[in-house]
C-alpha atoms as a PDB file:
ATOM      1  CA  UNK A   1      94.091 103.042 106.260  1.00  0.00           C
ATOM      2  CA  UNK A   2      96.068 104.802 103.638  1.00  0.00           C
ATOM      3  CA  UNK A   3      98.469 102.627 101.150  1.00  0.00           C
ATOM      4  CA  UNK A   4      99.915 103.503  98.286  1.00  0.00           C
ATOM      5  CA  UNK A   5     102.228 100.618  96.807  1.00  0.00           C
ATOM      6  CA  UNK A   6     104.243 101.492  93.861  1.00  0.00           C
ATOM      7  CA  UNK A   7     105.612  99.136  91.237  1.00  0.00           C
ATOM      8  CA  UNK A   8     106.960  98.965  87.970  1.00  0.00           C
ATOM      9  CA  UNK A   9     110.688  99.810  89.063  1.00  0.00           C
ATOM     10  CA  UNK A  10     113.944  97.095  87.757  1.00  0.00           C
ATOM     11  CA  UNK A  11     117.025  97.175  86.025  1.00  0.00           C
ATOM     12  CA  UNK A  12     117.317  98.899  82.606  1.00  0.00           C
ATOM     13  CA  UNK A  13     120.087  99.882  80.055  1.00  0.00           C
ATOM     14  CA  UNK A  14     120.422 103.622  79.366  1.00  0.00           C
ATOM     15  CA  UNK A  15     118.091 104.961  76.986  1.00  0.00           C
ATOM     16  CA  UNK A  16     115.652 102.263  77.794  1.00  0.00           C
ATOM     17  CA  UNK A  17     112.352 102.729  79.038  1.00  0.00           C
ATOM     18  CA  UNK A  18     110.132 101.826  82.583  1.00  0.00           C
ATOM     19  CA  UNK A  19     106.713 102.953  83.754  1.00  0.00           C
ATOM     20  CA  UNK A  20     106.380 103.011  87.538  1.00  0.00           C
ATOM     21  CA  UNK A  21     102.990 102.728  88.920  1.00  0.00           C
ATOM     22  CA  UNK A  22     101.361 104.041  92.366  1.00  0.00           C
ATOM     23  CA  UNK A  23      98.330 102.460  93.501  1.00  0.00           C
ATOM     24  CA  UNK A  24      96.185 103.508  96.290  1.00  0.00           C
ATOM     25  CA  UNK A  25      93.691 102.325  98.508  1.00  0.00           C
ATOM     26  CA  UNK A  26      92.126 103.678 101.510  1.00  0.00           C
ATOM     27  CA  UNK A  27      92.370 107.540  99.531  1.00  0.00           C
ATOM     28  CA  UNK A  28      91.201 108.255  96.447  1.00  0.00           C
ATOM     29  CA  UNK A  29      93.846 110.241  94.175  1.00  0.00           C
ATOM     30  CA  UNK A  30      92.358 112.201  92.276  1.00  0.00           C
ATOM     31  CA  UNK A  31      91.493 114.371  95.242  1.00  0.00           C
ATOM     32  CA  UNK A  32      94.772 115.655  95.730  1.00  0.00           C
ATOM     33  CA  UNK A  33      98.168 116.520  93.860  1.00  0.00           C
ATOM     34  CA  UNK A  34     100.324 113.173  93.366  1.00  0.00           C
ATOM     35  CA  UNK A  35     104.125 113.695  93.347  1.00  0.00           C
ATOM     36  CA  UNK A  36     106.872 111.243  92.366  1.00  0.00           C
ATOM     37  CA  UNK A  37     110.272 111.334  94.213  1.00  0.00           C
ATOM     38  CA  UNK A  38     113.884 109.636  94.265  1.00  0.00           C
ATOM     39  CA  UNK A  39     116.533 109.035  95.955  1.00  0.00           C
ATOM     40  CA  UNK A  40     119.823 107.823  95.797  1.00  0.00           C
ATOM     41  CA  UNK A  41     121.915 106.096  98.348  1.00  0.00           C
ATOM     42  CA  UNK A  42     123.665 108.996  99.652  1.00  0.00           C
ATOM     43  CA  UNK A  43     121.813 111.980  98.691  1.00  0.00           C
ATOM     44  CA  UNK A  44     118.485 113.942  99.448  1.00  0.00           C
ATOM     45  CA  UNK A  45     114.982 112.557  98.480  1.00  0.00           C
ATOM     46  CA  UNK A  46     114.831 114.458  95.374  1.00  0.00           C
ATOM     47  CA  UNK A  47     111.252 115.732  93.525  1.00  0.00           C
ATOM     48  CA  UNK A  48     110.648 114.203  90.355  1.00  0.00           C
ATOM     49  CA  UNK A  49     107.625 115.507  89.421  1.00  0.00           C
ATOM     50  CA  UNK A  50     103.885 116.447  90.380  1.00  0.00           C
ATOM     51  CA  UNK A  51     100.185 116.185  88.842  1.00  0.00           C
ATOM     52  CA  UNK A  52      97.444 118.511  89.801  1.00  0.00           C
ATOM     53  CA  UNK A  53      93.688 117.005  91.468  1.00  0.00           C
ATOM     54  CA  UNK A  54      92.207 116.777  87.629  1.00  0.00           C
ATOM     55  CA  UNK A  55      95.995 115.799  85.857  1.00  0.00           C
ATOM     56  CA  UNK A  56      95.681 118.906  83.692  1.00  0.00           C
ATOM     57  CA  UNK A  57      98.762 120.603  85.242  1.00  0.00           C
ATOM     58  CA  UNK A  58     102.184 118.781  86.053  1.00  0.00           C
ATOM     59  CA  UNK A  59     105.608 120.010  86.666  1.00  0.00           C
ATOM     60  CA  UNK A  60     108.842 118.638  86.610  1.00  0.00           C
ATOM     61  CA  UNK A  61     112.632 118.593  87.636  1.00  0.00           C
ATOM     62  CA  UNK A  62     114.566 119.730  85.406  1.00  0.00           C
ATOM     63  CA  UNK A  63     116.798 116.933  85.573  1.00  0.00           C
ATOM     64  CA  UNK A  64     113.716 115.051  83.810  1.00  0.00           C
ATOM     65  CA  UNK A  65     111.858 117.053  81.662  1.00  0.00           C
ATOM     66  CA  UNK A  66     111.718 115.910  78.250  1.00  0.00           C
ATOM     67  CA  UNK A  67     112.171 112.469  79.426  1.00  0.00           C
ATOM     68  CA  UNK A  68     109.402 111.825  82.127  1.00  0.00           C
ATOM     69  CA  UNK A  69     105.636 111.907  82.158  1.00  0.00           C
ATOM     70  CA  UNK A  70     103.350 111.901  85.104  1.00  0.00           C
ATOM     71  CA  UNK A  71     100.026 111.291  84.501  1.00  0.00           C
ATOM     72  CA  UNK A  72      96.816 109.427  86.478  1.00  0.00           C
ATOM     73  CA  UNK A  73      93.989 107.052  85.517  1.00  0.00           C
ATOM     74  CA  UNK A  74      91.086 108.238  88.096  1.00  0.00           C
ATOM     75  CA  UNK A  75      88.910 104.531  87.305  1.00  0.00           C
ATOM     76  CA  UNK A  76      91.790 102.723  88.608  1.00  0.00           C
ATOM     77  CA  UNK A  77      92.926 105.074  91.035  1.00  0.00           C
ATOM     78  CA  UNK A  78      96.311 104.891  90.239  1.00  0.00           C
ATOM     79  CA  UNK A  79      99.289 107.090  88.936  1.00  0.00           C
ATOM     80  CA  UNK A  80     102.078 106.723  86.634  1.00  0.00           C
ATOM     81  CA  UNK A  81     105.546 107.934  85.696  1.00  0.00           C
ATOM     82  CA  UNK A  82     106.545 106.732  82.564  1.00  0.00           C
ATOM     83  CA  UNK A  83     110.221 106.939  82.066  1.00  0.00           C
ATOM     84  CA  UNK A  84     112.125 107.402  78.805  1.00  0.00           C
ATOM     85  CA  UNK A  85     115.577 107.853  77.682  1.00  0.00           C
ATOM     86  CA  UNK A  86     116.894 106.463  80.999  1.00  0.00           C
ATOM     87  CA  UNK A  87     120.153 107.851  82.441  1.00  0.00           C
ATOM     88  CA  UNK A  88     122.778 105.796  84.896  1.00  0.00           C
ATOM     89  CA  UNK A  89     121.931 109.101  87.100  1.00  0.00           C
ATOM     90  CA  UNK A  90     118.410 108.193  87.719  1.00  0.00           C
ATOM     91  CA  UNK A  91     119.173 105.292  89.884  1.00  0.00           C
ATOM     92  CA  UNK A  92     117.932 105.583  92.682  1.00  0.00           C
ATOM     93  CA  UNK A  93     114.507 104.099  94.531  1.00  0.00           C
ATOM     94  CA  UNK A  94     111.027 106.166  93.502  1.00  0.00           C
ATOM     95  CA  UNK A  95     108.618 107.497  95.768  1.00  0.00           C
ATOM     96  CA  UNK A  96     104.990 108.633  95.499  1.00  0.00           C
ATOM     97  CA  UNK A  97     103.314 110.574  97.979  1.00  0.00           C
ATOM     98  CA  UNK A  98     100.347 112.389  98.291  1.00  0.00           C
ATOM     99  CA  UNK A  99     100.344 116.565  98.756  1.00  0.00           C
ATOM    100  CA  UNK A 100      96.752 118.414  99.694  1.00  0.00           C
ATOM    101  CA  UNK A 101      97.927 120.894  96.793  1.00  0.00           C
ATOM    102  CA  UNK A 102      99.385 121.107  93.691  1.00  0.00           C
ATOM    103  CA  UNK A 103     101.959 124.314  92.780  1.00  0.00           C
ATOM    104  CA  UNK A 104     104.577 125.630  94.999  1.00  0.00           C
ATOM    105  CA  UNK A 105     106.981 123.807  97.096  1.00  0.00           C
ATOM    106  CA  UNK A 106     105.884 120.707  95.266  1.00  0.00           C
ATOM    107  CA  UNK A 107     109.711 119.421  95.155  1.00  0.00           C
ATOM    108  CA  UNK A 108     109.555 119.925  99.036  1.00  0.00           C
ATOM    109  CA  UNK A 109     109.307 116.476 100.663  1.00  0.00           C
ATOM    110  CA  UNK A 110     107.643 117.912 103.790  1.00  0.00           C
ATOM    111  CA  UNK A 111     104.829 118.792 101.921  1.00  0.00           C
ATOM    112  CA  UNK A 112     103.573 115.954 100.902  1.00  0.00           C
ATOM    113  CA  UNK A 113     101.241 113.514 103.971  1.00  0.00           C
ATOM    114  CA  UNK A 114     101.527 109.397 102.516  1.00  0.00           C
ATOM    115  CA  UNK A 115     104.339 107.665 101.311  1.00  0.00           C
ATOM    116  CA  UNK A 116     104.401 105.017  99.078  1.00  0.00           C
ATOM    117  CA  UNK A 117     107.703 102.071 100.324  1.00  0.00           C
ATOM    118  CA  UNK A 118     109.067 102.832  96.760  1.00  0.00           C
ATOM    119  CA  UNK A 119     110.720 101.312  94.110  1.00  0.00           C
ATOM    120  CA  UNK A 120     113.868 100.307  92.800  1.00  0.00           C
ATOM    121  CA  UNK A 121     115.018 101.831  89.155  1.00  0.00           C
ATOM    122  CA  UNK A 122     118.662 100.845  88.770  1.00  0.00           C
ATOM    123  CA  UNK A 123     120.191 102.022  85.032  1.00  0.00           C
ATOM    124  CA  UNK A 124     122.910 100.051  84.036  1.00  0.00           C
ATOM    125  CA  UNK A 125     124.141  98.709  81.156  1.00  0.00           C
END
């Protein structure tokens, strides 16, 4: 059975700094592409960013880059986002999920198979 359980998410000030995590078990990551998502209470599940089978490639929103990094730590099967130079706007409750492929339509939720139950990032001073 497939789980991925992310963690890592709480309440910041703006400008601060969180790194969320996404464990797995029953998959093992680093055979696919590993994408982050959020969403905030009345909007769309919005991509974040993504990190290719070997974490050489990654791509992000735009709404992040600069500020975010995705990477993955194969030994503990596990993925990050660390999160700098927080924004009230990026509130919301993070997602991982798992995608057979990394590249286009990576920001596309329907491309991706597991789901982690997410995380709450609230940004508030």
């Amino acid at each position: 059975q497939v789980q991925l359980v992310e963690s890592g998410g709480g309440l910041v000030q703006p400008g601060g700094s969180l790194r969320l995590s996404c464990a797995a078990s029953g998959i093992t990551l680093n055979y696919y592409a590993i994408g982050w998502f959020r969403q905030a209470p009345g909007k769309e599940r919005e991509g974040v960013s993504c990190i290719n089978k070997s974490g050489g490639n990654t791509i992000y929103a735009d709404s992040v880059k600069g500020r975010f990094t995705i990477s993955r730590d194969v030994a503990k099967n596990t993925v990050y986002l660390q999160m700098n130079s927080l924004k009230p706007e990026d509130t919301a409750v993070y997602y991982c999920a798992v995608r057979a492929s990394f590249g286009m339509s990576w920001y596309r939720a329907t491309e991706y198979v597991y789901w982690g139950q997410g995380t709450q990032v609230t940004v508030s001073s």
